[in-house]
PDB file of N, CA and C in Angstrom:
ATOM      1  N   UNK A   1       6.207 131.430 -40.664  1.00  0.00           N
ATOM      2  CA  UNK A   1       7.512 131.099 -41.213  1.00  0.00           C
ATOM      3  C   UNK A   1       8.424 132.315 -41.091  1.00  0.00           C
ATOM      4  N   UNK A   2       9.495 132.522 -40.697  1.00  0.00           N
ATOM      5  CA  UNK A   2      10.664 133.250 -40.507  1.00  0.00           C
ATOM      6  C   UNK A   2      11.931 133.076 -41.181  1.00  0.00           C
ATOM      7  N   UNK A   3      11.641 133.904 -42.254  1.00  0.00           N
ATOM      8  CA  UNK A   3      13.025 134.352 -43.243  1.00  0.00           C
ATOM      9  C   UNK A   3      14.133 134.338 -43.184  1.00  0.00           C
ATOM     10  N   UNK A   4      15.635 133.646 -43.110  1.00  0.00           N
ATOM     11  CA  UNK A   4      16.208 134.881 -42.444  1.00  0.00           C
ATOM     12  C   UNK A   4      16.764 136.229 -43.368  1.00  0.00           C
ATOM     13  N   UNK A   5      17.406 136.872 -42.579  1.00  0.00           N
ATOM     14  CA  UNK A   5      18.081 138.109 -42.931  1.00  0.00           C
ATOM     15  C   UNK A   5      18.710 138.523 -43.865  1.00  0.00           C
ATOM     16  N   UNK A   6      20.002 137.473 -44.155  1.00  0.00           N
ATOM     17  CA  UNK A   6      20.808 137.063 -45.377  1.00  0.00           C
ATOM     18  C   UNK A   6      20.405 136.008 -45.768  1.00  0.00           C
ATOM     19  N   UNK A   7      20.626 135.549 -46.944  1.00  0.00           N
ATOM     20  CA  UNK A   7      20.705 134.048 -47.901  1.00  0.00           C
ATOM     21  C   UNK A   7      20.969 134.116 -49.037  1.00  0.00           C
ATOM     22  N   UNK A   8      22.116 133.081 -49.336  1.00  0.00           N
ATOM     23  CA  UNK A   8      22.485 132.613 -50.764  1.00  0.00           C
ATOM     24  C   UNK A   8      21.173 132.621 -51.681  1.00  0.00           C
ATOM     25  N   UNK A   9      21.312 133.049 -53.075  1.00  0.00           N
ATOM     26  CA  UNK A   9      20.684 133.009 -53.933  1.00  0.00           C
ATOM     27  C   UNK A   9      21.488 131.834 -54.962  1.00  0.00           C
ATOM     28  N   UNK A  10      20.555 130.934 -55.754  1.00  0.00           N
ATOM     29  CA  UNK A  10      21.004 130.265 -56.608  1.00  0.00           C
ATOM     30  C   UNK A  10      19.849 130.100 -57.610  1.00  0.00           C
ATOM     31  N   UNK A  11      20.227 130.001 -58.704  1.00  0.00           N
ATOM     32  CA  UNK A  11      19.111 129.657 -59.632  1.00  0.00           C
ATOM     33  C   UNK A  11      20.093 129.084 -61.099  1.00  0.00           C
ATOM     34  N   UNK A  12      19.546 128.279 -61.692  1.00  0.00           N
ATOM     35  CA  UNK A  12      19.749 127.195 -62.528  1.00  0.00           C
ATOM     36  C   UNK A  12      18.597 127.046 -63.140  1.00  0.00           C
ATOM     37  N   UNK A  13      19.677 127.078 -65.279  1.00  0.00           N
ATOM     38  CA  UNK A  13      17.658 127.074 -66.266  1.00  0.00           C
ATOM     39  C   UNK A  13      18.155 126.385 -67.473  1.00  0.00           C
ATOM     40  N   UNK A  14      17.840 125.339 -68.038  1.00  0.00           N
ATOM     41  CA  UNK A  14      18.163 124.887 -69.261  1.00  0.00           C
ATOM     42  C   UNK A  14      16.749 124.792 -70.371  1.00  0.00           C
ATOM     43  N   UNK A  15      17.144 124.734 -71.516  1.00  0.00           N
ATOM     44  CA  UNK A  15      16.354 124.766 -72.232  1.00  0.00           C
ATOM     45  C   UNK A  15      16.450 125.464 -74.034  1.00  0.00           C
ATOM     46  N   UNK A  16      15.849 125.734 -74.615  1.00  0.00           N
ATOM     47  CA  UNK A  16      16.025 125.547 -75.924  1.00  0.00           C
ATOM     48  C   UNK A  16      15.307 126.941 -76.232  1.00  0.00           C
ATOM     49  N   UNK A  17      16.235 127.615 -76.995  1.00  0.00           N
ATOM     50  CA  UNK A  17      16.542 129.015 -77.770  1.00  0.00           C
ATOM     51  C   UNK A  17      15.653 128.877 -79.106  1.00  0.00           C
ATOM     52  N   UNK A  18      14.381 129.674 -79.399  1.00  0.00           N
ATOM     53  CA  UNK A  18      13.433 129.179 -80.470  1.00  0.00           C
ATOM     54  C   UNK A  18      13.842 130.062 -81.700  1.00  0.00           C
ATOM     55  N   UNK A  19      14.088 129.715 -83.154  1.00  0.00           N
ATOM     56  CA  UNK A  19      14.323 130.832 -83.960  1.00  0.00           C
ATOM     57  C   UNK A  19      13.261 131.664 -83.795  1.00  0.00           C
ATOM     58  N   UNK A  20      14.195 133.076 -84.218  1.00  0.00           N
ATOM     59  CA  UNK A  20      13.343 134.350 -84.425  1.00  0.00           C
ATOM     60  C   UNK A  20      13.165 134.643 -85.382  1.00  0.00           C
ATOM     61  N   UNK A  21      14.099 134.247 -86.568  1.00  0.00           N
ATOM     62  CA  UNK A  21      13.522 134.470 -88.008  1.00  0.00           C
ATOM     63  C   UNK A  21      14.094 133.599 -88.999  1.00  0.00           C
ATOM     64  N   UNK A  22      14.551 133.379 -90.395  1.00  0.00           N
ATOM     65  CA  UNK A  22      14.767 132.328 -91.009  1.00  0.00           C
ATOM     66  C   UNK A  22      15.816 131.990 -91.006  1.00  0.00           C
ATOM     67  N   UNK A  23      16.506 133.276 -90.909  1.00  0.00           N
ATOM     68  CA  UNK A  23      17.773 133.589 -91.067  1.00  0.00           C
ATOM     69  C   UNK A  23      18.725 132.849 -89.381  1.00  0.00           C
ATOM     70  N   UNK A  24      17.865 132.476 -88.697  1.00  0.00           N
ATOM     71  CA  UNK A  24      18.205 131.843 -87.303  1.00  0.00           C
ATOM     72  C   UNK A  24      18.012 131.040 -87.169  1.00  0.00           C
ATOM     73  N   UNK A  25      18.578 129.832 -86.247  1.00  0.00           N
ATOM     74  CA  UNK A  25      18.029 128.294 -86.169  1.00  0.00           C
ATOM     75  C   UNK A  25      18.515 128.555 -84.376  1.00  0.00           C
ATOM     76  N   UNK A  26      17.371 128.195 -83.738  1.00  0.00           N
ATOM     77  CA  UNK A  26      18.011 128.176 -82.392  1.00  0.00           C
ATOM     78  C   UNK A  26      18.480 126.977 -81.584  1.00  0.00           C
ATOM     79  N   UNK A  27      19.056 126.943 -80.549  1.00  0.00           N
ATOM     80  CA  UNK A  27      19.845 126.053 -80.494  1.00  0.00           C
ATOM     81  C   UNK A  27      19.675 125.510 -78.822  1.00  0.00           C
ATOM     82  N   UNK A  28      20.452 124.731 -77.987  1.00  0.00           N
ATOM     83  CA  UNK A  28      20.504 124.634 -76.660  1.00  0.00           C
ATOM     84  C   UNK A  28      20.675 126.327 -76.104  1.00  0.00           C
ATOM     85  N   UNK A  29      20.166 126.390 -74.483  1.00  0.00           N
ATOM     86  CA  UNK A  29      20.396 126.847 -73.731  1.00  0.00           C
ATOM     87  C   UNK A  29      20.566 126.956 -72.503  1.00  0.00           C
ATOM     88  N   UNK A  30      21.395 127.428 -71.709  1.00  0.00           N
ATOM     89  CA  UNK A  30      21.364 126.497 -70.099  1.00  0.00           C
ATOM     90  C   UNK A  30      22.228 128.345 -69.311  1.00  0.00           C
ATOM     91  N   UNK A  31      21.663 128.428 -68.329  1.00  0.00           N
ATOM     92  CA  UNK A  31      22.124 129.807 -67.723  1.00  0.00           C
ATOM     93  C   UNK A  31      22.131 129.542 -66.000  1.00  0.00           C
ATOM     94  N   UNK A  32      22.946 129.631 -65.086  1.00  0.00           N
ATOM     95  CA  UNK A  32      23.413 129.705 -63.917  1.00  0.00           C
ATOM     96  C   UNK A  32      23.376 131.162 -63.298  1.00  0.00           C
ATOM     97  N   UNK A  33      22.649 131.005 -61.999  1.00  0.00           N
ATOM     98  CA  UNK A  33      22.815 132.766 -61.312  1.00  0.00           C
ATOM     99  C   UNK A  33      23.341 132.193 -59.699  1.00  0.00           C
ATOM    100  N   UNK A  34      24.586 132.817 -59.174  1.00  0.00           N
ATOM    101  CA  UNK A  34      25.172 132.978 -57.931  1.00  0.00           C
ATOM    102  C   UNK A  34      25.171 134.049 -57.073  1.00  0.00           C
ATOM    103  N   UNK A  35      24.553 134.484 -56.172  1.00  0.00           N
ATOM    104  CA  UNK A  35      24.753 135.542 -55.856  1.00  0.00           C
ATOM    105  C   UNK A  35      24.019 135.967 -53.793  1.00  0.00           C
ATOM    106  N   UNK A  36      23.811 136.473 -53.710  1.00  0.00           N
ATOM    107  CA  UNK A  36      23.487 137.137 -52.077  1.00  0.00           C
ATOM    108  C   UNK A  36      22.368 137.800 -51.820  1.00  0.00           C
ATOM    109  N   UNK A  37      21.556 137.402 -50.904  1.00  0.00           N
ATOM    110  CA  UNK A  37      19.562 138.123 -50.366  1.00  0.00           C
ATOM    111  C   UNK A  37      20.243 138.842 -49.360  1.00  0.00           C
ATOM    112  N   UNK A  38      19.782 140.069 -49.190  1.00  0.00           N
ATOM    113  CA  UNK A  38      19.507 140.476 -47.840  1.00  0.00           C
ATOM    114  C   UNK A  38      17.966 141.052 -47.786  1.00  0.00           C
ATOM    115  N   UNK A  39      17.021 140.542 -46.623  1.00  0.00           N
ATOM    116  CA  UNK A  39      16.080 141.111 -45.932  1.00  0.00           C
ATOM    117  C   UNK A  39      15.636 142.492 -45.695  1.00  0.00           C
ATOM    118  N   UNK A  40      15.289 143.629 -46.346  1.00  0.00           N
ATOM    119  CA  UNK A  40      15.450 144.730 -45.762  1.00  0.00           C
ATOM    120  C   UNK A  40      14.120 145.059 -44.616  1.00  0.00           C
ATOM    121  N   UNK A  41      13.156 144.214 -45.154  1.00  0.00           N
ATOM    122  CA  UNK A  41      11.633 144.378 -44.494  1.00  0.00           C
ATOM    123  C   UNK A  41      11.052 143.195 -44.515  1.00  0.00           C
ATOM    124  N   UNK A  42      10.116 143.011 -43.724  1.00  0.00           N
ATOM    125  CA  UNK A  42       9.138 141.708 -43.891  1.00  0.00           C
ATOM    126  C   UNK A  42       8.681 141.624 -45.476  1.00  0.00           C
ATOM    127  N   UNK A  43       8.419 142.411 -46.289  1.00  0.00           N
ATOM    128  CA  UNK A  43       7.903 142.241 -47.138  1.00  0.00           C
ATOM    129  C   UNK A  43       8.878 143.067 -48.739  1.00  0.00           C
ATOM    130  N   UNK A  44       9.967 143.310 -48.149  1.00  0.00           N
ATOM    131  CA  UNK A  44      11.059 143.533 -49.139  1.00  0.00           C
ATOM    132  C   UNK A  44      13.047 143.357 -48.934  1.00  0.00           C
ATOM    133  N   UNK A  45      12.850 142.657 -49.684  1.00  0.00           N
ATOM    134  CA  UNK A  45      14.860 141.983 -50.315  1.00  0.00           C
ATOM    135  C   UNK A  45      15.300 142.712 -51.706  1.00  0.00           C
ATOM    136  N   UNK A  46      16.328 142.489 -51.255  1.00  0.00           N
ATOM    137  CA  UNK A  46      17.361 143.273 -52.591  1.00  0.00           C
ATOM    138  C   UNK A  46      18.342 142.030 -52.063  1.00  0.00           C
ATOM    139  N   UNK A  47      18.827 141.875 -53.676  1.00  0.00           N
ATOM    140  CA  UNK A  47      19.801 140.667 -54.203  1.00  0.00           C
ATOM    141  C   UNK A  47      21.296 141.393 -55.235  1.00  0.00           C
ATOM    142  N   UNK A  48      21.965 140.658 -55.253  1.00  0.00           N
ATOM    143  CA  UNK A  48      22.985 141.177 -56.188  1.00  0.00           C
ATOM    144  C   UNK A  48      23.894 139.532 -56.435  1.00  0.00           C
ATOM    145  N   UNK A  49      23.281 139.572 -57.635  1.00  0.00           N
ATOM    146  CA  UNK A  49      23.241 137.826 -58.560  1.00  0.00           C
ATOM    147  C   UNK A  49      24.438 137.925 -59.901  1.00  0.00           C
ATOM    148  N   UNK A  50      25.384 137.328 -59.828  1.00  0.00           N
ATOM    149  CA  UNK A  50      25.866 137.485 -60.721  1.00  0.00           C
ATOM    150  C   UNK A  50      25.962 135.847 -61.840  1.00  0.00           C
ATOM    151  N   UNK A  51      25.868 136.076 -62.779  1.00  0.00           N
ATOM    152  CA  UNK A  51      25.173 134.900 -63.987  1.00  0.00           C
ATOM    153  C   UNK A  51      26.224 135.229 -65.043  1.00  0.00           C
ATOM    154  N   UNK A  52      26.080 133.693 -65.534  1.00  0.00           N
ATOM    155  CA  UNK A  52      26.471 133.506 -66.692  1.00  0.00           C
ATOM    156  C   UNK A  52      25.711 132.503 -67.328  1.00  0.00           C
ATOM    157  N   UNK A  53      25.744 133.024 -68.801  1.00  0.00           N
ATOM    158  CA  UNK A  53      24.522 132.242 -70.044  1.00  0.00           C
ATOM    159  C   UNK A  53      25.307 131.976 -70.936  1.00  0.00           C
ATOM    160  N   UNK A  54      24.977 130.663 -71.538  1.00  0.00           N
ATOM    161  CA  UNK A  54      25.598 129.566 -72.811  1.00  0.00           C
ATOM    162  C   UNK A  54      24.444 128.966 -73.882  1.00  0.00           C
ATOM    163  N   UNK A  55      24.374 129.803 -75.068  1.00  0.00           N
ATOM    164  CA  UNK A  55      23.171 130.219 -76.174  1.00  0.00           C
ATOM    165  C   UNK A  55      23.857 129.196 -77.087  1.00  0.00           C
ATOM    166  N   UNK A  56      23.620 128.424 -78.086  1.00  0.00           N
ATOM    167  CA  UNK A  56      24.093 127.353 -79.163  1.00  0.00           C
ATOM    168  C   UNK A  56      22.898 128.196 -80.170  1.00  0.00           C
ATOM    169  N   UNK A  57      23.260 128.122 -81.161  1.00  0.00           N
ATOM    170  CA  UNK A  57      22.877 128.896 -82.185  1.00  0.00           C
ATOM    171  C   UNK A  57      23.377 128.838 -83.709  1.00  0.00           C
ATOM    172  N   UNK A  58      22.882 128.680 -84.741  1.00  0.00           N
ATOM    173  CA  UNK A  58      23.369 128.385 -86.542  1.00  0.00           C
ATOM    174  C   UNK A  58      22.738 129.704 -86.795  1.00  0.00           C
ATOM    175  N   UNK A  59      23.741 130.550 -87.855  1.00  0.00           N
ATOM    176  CA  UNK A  59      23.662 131.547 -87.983  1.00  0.00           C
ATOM    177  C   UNK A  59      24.256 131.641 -89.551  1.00  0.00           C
ATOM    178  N   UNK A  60      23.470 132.234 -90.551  1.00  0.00           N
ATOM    179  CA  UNK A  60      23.903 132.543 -91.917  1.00  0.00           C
ATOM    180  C   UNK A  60      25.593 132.779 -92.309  1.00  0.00           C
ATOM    181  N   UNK A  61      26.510 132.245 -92.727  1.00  0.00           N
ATOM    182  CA  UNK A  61      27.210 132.937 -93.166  1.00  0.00           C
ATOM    183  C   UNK A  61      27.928 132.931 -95.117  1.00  0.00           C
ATOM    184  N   UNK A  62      27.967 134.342 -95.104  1.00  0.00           N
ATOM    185  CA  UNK A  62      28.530 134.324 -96.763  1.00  0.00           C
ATOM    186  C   UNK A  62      29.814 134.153 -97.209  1.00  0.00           C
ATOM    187  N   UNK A  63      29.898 133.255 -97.598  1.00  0.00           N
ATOM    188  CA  UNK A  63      31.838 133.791 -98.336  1.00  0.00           C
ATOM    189  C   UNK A  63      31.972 134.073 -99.414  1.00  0.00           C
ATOM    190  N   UNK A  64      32.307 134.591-100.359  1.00  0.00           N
ATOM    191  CA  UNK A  64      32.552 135.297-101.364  1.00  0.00           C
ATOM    192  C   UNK A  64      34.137 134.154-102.246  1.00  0.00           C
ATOM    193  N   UNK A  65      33.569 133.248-103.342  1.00  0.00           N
ATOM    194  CA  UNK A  65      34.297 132.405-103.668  1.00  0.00           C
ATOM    195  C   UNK A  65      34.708 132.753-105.463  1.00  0.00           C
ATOM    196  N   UNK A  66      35.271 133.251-105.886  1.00  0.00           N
ATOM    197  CA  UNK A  66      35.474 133.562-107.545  1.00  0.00           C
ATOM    198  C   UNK A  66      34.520 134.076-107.799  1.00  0.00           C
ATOM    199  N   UNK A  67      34.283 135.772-106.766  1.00  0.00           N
ATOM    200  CA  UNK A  67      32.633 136.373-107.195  1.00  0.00           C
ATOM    201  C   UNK A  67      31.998 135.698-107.064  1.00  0.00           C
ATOM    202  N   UNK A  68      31.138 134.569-106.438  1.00  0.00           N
ATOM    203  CA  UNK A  68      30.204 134.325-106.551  1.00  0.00           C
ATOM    204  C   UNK A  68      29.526 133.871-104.699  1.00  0.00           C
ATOM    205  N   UNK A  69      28.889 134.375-104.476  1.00  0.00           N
ATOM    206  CA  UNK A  69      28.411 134.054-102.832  1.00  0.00           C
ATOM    207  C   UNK A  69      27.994 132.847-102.500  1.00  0.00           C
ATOM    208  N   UNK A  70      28.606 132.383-101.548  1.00  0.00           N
ATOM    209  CA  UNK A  70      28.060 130.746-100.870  1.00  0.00           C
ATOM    210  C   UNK A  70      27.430 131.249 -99.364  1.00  0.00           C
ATOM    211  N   UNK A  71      26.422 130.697 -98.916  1.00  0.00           N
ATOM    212  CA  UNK A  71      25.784 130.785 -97.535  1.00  0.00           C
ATOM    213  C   UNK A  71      25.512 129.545 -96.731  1.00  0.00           C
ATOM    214  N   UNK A  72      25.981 129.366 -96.140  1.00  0.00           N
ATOM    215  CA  UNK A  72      26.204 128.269 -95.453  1.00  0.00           C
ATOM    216  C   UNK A  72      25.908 128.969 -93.898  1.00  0.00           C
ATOM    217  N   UNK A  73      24.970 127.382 -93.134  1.00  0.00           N
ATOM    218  CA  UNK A  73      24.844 127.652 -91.769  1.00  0.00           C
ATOM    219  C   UNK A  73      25.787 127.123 -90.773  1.00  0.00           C
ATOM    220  N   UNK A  74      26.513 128.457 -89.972  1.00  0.00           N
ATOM    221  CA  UNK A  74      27.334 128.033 -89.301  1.00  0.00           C
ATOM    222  C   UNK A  74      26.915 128.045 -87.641  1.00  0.00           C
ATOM    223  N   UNK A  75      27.650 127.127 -86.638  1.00  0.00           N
ATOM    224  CA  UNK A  75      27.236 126.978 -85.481  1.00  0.00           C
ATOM    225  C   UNK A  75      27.900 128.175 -85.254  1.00  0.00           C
ATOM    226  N   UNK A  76      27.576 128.537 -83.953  1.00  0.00           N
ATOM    227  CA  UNK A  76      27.985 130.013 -82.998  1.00  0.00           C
ATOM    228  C   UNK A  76      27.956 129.522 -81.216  1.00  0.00           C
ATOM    229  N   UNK A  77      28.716 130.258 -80.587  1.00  0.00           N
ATOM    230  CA  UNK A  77      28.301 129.656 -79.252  1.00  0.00           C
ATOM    231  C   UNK A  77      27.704 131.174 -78.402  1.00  0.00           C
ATOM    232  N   UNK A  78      26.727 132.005 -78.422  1.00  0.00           N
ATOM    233  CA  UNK A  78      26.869 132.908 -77.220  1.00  0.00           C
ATOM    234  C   UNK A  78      26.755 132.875 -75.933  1.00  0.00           C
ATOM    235  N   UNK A  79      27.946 133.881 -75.420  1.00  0.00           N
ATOM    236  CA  UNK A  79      28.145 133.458 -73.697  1.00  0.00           C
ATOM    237  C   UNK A  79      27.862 135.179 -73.518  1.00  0.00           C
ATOM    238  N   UNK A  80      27.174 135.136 -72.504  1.00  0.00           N
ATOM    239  CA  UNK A  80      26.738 136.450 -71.801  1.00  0.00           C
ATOM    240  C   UNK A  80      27.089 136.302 -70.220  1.00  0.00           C
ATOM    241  N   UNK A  81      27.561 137.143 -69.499  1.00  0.00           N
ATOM    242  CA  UNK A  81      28.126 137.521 -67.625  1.00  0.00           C
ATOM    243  C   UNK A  81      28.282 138.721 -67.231  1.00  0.00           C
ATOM    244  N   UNK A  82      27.415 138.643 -66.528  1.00  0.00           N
ATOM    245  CA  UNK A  82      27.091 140.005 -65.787  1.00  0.00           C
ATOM    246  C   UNK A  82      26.937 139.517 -64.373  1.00  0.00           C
ATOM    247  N   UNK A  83      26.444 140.832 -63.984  1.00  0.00           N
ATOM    248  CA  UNK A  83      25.520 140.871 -62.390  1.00  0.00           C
ATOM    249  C   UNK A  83      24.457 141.520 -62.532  1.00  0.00           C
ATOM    250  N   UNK A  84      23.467 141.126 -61.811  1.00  0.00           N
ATOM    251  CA  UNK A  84      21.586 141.679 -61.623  1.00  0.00           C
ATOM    252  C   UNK A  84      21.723 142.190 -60.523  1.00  0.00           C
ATOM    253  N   UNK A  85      21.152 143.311 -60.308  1.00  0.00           N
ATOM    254  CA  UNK A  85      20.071 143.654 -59.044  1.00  0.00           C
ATOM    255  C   UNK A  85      19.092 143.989 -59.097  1.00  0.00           C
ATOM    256  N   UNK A  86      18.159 143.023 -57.961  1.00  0.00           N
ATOM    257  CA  UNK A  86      17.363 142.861 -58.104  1.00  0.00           C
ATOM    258  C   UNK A  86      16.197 143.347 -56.859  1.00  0.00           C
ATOM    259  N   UNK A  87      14.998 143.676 -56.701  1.00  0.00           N
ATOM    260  CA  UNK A  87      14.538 143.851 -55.784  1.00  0.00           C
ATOM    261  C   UNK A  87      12.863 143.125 -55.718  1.00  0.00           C
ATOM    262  N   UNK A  88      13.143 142.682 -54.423  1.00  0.00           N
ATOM    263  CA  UNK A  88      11.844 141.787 -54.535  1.00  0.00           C
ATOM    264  C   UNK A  88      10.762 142.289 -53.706  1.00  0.00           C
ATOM    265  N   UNK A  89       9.435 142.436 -53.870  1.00  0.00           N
ATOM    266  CA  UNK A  89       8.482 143.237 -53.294  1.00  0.00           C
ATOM    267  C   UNK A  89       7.304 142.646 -53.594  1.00  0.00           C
TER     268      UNK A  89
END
């Protein structure tokens, strides 16, 4: 089988964010990567992938009502975007 040289990278991931502690409820998750392979050797590539991630998440919050504290779980959305490099070997 013969590689080629360059190639699009794509990768696509959904799935579900598990709490980490009580104080967390986890939520959907789904993350997309776009980005470019190049070949440097038969047996090594370097990539440069750039992604973005969409975290759903309930998260503690306090309000402070006539002195007295209420905590209520509120939804949150985190979005994370960057770029990776990566090297494959």
């Amino acid at each position: 089988m013969i590689e080629a040289k360059h190639a699009p990278v794509f990768g696509f991931g959904i799935g579900y964010g598990v709490a980490l502690s009580r104080d967390y409820l986890g939520g959907i998750y789904a993350g997309v990567d776009l980005g470019y392979r190049c070949q440097l050797n038969p047996k090594t590539a370097i990539a440069l992938v750039a992604f973005a991630n969409f975290q759903q998440a309930q998260v503690p919050v306090t309000t402070e009502i006539e002195g007295l504290p209420f905590t209520n779980k509120s939804g949150r959305n985190i979005v994370a975007a960057g770029l990776k490099l990566a090297l494959y070997f």
